[in-house]
N, C-alpha and C. Protein backbone atom coordinates (compact mmCIF):
# COMPACT_ATOMS: atom_id res chain seq x y z
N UNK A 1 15.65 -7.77 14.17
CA UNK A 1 15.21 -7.09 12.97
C UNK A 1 14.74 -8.10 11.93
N UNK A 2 13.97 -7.40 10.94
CA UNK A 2 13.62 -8.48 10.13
C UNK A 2 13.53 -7.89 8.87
N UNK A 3 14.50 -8.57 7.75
CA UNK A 3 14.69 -7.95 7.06
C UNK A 3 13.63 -7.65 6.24
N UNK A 4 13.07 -9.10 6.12
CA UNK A 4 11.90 -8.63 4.77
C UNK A 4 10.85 -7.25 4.61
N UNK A 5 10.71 -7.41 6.17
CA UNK A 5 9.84 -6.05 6.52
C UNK A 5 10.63 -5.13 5.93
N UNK A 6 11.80 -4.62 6.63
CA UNK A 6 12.69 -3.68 6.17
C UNK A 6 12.98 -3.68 5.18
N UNK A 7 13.21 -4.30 4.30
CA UNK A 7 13.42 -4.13 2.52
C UNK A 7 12.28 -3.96 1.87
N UNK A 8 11.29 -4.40 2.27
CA UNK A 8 10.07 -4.02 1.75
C UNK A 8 9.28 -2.94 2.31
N UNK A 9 9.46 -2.40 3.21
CA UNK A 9 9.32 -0.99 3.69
C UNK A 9 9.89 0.21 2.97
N UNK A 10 11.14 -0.10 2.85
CA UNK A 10 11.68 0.60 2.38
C UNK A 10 11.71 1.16 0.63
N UNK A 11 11.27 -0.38 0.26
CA UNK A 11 10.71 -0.02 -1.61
C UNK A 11 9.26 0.50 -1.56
N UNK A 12 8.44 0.01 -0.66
CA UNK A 12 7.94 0.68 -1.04
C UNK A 12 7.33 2.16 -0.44
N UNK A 13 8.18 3.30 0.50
CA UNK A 13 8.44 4.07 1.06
C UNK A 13 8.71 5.06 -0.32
N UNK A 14 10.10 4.14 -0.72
CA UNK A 14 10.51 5.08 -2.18
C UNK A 14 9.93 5.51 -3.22
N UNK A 15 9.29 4.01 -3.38
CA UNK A 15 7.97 3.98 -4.55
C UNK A 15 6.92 5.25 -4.12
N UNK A 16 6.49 5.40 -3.16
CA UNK A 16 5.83 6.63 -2.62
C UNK A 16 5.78 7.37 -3.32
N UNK A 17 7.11 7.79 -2.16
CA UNK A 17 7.93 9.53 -2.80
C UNK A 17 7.58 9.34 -4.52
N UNK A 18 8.15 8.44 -5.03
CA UNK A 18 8.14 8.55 -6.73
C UNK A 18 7.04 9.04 -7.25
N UNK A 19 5.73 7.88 -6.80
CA UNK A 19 4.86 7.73 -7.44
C UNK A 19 3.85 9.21 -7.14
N UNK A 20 4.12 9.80 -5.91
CA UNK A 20 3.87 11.03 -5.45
C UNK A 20 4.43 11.95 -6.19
N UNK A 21 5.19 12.25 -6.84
CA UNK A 21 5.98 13.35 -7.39
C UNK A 21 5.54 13.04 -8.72
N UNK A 22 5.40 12.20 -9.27
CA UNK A 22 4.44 11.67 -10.41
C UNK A 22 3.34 12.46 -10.65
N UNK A 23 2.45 12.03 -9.86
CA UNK A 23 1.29 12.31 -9.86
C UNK A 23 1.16 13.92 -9.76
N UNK A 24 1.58 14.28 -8.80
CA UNK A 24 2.01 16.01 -7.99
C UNK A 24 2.23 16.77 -9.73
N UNK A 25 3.20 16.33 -10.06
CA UNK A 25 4.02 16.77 -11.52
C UNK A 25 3.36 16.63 -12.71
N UNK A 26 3.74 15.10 -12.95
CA UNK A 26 3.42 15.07 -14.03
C UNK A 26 1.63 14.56 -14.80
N UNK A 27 0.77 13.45 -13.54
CA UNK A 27 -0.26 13.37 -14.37
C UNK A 27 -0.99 14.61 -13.71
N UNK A 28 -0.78 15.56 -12.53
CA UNK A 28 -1.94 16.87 -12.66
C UNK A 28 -2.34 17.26 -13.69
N UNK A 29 -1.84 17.40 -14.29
CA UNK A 29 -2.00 18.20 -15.74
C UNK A 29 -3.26 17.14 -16.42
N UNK A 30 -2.95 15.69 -16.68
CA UNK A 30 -3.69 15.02 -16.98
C UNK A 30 -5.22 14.27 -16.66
N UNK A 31 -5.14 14.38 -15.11
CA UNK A 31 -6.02 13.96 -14.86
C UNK A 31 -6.96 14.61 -13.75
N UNK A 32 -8.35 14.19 -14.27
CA UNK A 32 -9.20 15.12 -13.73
C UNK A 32 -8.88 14.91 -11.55
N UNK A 33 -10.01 16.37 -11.13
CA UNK A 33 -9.75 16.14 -9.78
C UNK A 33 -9.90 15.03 -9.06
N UNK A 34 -10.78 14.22 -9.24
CA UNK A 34 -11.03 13.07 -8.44
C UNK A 34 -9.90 11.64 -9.40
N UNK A 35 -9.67 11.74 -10.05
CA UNK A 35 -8.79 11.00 -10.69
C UNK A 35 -7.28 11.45 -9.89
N UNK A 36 -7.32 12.37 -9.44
CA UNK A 36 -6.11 12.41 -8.66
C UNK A 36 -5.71 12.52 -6.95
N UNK A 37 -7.27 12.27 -6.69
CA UNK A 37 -7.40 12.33 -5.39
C UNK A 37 -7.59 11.04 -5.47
N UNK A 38 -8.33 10.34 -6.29
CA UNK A 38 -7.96 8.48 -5.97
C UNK A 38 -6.37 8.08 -5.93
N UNK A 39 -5.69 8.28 -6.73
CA UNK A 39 -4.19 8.15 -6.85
C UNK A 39 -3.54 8.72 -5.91
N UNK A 40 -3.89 9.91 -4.92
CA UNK A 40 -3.09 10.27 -3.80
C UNK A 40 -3.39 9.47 -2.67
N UNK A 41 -4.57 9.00 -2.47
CA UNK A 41 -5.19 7.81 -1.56
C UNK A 41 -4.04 6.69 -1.78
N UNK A 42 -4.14 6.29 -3.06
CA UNK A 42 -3.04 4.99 -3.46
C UNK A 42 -1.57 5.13 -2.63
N UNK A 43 -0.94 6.44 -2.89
CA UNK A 43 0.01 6.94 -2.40
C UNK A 43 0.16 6.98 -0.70
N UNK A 44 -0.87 7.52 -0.42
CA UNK A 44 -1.07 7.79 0.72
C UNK A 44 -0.88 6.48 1.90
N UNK A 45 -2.18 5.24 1.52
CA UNK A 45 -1.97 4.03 2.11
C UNK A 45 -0.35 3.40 2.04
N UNK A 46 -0.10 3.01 0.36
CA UNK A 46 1.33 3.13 0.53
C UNK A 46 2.72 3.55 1.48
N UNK A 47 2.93 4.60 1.76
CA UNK A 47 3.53 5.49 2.62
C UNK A 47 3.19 4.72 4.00
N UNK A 48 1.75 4.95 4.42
CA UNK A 48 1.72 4.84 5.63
C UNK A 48 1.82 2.97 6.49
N UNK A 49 1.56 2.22 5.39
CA UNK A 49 2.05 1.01 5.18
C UNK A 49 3.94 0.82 4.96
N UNK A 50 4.17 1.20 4.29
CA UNK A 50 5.65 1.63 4.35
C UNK A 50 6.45 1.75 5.31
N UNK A 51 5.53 2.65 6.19
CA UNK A 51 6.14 2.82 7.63
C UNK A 51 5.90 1.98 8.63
N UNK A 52 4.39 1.45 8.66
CA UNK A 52 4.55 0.23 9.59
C UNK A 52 5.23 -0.61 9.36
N UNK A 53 5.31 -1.20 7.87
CA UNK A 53 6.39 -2.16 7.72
C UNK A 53 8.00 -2.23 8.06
N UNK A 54 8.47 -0.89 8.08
CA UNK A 54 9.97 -0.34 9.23
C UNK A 54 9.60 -0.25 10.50
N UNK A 55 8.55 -0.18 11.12
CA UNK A 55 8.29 0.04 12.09
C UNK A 55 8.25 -1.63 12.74
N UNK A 56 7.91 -2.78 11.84
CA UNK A 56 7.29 -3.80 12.61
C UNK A 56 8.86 -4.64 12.11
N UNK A 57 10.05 -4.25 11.50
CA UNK A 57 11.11 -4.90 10.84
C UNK A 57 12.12 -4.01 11.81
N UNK A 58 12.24 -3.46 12.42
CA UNK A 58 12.89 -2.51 13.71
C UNK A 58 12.39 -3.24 14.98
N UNK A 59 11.60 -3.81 14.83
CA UNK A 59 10.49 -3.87 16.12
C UNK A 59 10.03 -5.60 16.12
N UNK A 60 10.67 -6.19 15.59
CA UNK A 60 10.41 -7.47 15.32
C UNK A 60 10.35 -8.79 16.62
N UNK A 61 11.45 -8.95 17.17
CA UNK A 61 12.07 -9.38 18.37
C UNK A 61 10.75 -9.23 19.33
N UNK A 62 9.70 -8.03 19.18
CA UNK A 62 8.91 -7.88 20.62
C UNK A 62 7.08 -8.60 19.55
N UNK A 63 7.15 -8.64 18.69
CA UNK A 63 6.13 -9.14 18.10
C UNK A 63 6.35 -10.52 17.99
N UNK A 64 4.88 -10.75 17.95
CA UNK A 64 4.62 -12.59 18.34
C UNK A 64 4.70 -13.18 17.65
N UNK A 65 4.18 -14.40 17.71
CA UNK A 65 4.23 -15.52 16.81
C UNK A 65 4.01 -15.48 15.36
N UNK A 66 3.00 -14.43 14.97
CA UNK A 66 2.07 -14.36 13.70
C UNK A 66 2.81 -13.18 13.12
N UNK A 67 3.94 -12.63 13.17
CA UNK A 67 4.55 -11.34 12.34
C UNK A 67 4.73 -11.65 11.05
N UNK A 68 5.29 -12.79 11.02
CA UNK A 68 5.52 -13.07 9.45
C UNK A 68 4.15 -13.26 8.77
N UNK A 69 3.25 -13.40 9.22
CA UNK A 69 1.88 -13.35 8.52
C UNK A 69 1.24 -12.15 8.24
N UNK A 70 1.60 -11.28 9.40
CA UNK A 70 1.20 -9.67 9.51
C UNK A 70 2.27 -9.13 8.59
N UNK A 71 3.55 -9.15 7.98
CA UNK A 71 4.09 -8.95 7.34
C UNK A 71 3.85 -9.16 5.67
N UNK A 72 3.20 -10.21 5.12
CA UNK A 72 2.99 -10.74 3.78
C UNK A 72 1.69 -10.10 3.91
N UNK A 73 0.91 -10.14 5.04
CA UNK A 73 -0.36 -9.74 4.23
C UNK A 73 -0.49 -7.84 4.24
N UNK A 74 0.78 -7.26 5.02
CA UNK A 74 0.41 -5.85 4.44
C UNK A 74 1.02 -5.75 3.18
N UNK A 75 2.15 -6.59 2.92
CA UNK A 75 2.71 -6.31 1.26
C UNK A 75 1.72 -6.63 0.59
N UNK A 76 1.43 -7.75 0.45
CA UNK A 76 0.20 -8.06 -0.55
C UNK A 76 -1.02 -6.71 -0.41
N UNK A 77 -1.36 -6.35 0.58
CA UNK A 77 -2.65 -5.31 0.83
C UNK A 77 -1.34 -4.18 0.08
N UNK A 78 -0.42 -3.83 0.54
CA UNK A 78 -0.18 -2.89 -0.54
C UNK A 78 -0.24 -2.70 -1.98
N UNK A 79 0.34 -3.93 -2.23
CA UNK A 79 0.57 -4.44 -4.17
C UNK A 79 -0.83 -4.15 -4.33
N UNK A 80 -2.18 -5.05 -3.67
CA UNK A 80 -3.24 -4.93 -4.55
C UNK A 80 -4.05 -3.93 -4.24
N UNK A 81 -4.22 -3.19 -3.11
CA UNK A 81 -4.62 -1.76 -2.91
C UNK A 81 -4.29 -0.83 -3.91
N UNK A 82 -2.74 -0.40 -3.64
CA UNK A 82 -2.20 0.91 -4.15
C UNK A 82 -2.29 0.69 -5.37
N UNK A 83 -1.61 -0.49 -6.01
CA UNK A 83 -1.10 -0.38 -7.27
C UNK A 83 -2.37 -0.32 -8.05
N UNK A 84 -3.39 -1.25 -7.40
CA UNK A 84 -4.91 -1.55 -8.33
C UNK A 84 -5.26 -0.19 -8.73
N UNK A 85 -5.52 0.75 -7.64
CA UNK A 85 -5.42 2.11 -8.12
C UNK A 85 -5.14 2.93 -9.18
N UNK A 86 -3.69 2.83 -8.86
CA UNK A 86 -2.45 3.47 -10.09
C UNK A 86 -3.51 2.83 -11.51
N UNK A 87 -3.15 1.69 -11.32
CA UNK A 87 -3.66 1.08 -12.41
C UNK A 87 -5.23 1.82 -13.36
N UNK A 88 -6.03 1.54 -12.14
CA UNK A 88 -7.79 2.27 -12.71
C UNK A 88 -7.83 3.58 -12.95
N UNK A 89 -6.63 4.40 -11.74
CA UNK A 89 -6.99 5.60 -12.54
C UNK A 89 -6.27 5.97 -14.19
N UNK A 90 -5.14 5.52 -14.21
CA UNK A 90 -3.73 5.42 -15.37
C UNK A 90 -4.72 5.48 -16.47
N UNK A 91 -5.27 4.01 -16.31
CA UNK A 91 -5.97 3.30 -17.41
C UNK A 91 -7.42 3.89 -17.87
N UNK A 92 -8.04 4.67 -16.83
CA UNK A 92 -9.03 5.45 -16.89
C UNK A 92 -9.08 6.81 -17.64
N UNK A 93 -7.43 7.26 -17.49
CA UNK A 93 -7.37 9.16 -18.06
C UNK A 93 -6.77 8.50 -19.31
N UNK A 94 -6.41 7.38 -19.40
CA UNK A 94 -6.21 7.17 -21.18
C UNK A 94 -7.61 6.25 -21.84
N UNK A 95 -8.90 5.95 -21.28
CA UNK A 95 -9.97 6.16 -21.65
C UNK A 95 -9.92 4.11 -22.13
N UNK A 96 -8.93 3.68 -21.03
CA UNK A 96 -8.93 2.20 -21.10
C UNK A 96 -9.33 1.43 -20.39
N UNK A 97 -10.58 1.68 -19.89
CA UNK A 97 -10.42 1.54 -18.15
C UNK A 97 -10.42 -0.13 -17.86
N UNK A 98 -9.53 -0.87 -17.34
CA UNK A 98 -9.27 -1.87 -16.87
C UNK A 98 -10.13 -2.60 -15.61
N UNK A 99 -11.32 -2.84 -16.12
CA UNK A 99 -12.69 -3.23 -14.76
C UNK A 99 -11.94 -4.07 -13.87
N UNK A 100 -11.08 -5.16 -14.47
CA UNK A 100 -10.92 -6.54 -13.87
C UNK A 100 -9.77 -5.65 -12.47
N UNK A 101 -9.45 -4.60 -12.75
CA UNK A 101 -9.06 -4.11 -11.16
C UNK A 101 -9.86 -3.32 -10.50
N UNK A 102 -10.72 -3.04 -10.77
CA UNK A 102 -12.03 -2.80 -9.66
C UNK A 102 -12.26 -3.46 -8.35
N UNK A 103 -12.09 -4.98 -8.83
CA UNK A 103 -12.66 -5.75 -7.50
C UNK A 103 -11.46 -6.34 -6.59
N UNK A 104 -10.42 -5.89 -7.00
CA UNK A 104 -8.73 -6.18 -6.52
C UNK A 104 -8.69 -5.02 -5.37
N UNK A 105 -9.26 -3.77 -5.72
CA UNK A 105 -9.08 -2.90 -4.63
C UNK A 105 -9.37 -2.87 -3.55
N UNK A 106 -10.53 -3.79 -3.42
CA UNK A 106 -10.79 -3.97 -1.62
C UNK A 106 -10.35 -4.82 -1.52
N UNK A 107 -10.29 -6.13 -2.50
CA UNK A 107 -9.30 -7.41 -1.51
C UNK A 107 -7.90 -6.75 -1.26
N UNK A 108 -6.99 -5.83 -1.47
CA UNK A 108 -5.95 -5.24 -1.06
C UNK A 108 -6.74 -4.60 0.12
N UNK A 109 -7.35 -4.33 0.47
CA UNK A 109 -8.15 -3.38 1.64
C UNK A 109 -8.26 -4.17 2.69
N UNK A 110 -8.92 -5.03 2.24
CA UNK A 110 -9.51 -6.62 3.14
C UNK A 110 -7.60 -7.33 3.70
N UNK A 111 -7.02 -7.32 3.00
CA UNK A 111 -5.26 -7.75 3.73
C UNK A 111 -5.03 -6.40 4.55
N UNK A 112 -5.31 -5.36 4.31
CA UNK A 112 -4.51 -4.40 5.47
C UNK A 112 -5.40 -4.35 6.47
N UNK A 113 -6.64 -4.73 6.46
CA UNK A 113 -7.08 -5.14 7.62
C UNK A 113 -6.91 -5.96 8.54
N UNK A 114 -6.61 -7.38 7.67
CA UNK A 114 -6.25 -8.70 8.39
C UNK A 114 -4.65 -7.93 8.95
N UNK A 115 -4.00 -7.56 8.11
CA UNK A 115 -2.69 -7.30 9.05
C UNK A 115 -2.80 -6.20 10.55
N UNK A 116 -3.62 -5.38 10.21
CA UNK A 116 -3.96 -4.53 11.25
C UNK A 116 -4.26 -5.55 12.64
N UNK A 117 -5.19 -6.14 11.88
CA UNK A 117 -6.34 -6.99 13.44
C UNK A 117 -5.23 -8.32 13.80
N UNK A 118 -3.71 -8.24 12.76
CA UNK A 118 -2.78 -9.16 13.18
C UNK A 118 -2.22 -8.82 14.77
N UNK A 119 -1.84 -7.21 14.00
CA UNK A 119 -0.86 -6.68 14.80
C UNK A 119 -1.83 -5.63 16.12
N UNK A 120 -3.21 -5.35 16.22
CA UNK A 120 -3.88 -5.59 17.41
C UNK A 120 -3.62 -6.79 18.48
N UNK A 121 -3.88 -8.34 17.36
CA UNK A 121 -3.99 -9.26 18.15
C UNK A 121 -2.69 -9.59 19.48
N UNK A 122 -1.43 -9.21 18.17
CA UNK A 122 -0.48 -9.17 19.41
C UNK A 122 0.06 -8.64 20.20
N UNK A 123 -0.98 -7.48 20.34
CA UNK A 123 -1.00 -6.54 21.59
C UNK A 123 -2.07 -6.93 22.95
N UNK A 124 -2.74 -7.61 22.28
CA UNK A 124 -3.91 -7.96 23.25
C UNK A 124 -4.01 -9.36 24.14
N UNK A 125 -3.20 -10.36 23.51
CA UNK A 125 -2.72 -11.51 24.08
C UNK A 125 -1.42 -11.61 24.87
């Protein structure tokens, strides 16, 4: 097992649920439709990152050499994916909009890829 995966799966699994019930609750009201369909995307990757990360911290022992690399770079692709999000839309329905995370959102995109084509690679070798 490995913990880091697993502790970090697991925050941010929770963070999810939260940030989901958030949004669900309390900014509907606030923010327009596509302002909240970007933020359920945020949520969404989250979660499903969440789970690979328990999945690859359960599952550690049979993954190769490069896990701990496939590991940092889906946290990081989460932090700057999801959160960049949270952030543009947050900052957007209070009419602040924060550009300088615009271009953070695909380099969070661009790490869950590299971790993806990690954890291909060590299926294929």
């Amino acid at each position: 097992m490995n913990q880091i995966a697993l502790l970090s799966g697991t925050i941010f699994g929770l963070l999810a649920i939260i940030f989901g019930a958030f949004g669900a609750h309390l900014l509907k009201k606030k923010l327009t439709k596509e302002q909240l369909q970007s933020f359920e995307i945020g949520v969404k990757y989250q979660m499903y990152h969440a789970i690979v990360l328990l999945i690859i911290g359960f599952n550690s022992d049979k993954i190769g050499t490069l896990k701990n690399t496939m590991i940092y770079t889906f946290i990081l692709g989460i932090i700057l994916f999801s959160f960049s999000i949270y952030g543009l839309v947050i900052s957007d329905a209070k009419n602040k909009n924060l550009k300088i995370l615009g271009p953070i959102t695909p380099i969070g995109g661009l790490f869950l890829i590299v971790g993806w084509s990690i954890f291909l690679w060590n299926f294929l070798k």
